[in-house]
Protein backbone atom coordinates (compact mmCIF):
# COMPACT_ATOMS: atom_id res chain seq x y z
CA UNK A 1 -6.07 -4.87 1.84
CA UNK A 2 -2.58 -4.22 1.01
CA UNK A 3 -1.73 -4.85 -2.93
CA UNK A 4 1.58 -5.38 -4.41
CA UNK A 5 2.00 -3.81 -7.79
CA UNK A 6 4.74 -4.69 -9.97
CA UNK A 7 5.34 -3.58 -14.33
CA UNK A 8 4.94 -0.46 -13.40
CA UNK A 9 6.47 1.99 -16.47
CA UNK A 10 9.60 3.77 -14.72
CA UNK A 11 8.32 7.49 -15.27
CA UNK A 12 5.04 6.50 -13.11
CA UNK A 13 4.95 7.83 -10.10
CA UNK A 14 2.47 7.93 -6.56
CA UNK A 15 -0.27 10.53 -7.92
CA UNK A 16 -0.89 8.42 -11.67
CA UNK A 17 -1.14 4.78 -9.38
CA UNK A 18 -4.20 7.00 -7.49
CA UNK A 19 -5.51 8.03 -10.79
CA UNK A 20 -5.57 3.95 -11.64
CA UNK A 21 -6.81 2.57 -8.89
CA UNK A 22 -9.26 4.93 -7.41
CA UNK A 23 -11.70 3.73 -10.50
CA UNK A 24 -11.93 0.70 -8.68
CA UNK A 25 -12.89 2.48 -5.16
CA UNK A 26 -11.33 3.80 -2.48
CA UNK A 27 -7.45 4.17 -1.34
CA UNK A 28 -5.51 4.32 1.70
CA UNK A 29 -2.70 4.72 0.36
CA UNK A 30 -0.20 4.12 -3.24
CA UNK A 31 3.50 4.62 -3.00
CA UNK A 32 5.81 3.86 -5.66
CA UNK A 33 9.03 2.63 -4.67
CA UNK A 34 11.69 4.65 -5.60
CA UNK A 35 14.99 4.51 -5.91
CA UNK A 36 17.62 6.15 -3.20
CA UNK A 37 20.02 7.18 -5.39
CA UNK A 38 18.23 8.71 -8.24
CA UNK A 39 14.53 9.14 -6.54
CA UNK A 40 13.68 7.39 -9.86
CA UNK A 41 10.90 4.72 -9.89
CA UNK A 42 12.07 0.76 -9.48
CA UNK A 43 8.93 -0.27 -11.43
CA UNK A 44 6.84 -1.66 -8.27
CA UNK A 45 4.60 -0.52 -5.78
CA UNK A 46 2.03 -0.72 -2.69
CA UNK A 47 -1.30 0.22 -2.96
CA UNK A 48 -3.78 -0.21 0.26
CA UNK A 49 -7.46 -0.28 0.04
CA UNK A 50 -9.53 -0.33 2.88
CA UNK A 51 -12.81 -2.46 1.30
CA UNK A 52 -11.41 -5.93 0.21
CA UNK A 53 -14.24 -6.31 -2.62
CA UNK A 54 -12.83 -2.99 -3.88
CA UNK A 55 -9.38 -4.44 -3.83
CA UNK A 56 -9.75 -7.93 -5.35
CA UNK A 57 -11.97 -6.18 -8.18
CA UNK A 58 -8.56 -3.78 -8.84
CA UNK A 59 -6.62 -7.42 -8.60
CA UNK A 60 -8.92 -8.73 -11.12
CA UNK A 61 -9.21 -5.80 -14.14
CA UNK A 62 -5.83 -4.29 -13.45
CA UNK A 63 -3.56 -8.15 -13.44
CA UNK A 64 -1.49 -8.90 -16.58
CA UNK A 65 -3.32 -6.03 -18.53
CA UNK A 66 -0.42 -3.51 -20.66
CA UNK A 67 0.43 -0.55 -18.87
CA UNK A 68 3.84 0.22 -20.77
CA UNK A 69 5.89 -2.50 -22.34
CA UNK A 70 5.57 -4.97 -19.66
CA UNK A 71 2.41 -6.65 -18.07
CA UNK A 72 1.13 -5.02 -14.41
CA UNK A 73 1.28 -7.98 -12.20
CA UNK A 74 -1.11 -6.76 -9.35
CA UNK A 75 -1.69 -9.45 -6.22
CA UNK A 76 -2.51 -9.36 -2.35
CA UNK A 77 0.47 -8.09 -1.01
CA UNK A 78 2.47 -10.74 1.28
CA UNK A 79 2.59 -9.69 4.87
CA UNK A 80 6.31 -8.98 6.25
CA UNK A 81 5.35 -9.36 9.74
CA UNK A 82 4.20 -12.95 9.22
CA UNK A 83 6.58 -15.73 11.42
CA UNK A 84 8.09 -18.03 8.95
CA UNK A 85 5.46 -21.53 9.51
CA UNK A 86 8.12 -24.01 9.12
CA UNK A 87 6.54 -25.02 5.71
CA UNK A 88 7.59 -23.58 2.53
CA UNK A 89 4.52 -21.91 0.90
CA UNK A 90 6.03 -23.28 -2.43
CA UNK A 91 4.91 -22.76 -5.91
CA UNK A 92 3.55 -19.44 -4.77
CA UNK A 93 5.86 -17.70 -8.05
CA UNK A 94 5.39 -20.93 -10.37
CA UNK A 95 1.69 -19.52 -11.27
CA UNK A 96 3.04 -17.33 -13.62
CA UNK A 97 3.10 -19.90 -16.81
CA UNK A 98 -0.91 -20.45 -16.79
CA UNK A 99 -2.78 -17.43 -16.19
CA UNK A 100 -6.24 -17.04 -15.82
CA UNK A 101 -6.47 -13.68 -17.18
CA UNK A 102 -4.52 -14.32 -20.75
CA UNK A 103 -7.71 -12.41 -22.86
CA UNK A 104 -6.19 -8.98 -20.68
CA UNK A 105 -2.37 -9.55 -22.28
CA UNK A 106 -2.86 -7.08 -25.03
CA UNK A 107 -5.49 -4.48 -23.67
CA UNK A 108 -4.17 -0.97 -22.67
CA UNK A 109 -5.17 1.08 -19.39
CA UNK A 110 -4.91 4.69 -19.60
């Protein structure tokens, strides 16, 4: 399962989002997106797992928790190659306000 990461802290790069992640089992693969022009972080990134009971567990200990100043926001990643339905998949970004996982707002990972 491919996870999108985003909250990142801008000085994190690929080898610390292993050191995260791997508590929660195995990985494929985590790359940071960087920027082109100054190779610095742009505070998301992808993160595949290959067991999906691995990867929702990661989804649900590692959302909205404080890695920096902002809250990680960790999810299913959405698939690019998907064809476009016709339908809107609406609301998808409008979860934000009410989130299940409010007790995890103020707890650190390190």
């Amino acid at each position: 399962m491919k996870l999108f990461v985003a909250g990142l802290p801008y000085d994190l790069y690929d080898d610390e989002l292993v050191e995260i992640f791997e508590k929660f089992g195995t990985i494929t693969s985590a790359k940071v997106a960087l920027d082109k022009e100054t190779g610095k972080s742009r505070g998301f990134a992808f993160v595949e797992m290959p067991i999906e009971q691995e990867a929702k567990d990661a989804i649900e200990h590692l959302n909205d928790i404080s890695l920096g100043k902002k809250p990680l926001v960790v999810k299913e990643a959405d698939e690019r190659n998907t064809p476009p339905s016709g339908g809107s998949r609406g609301g998808n970004s409008s979860n934000r306000s009410g989130s299940n996982n409010s007790n995890n707002k103020n707890r650190k990972f390190y």
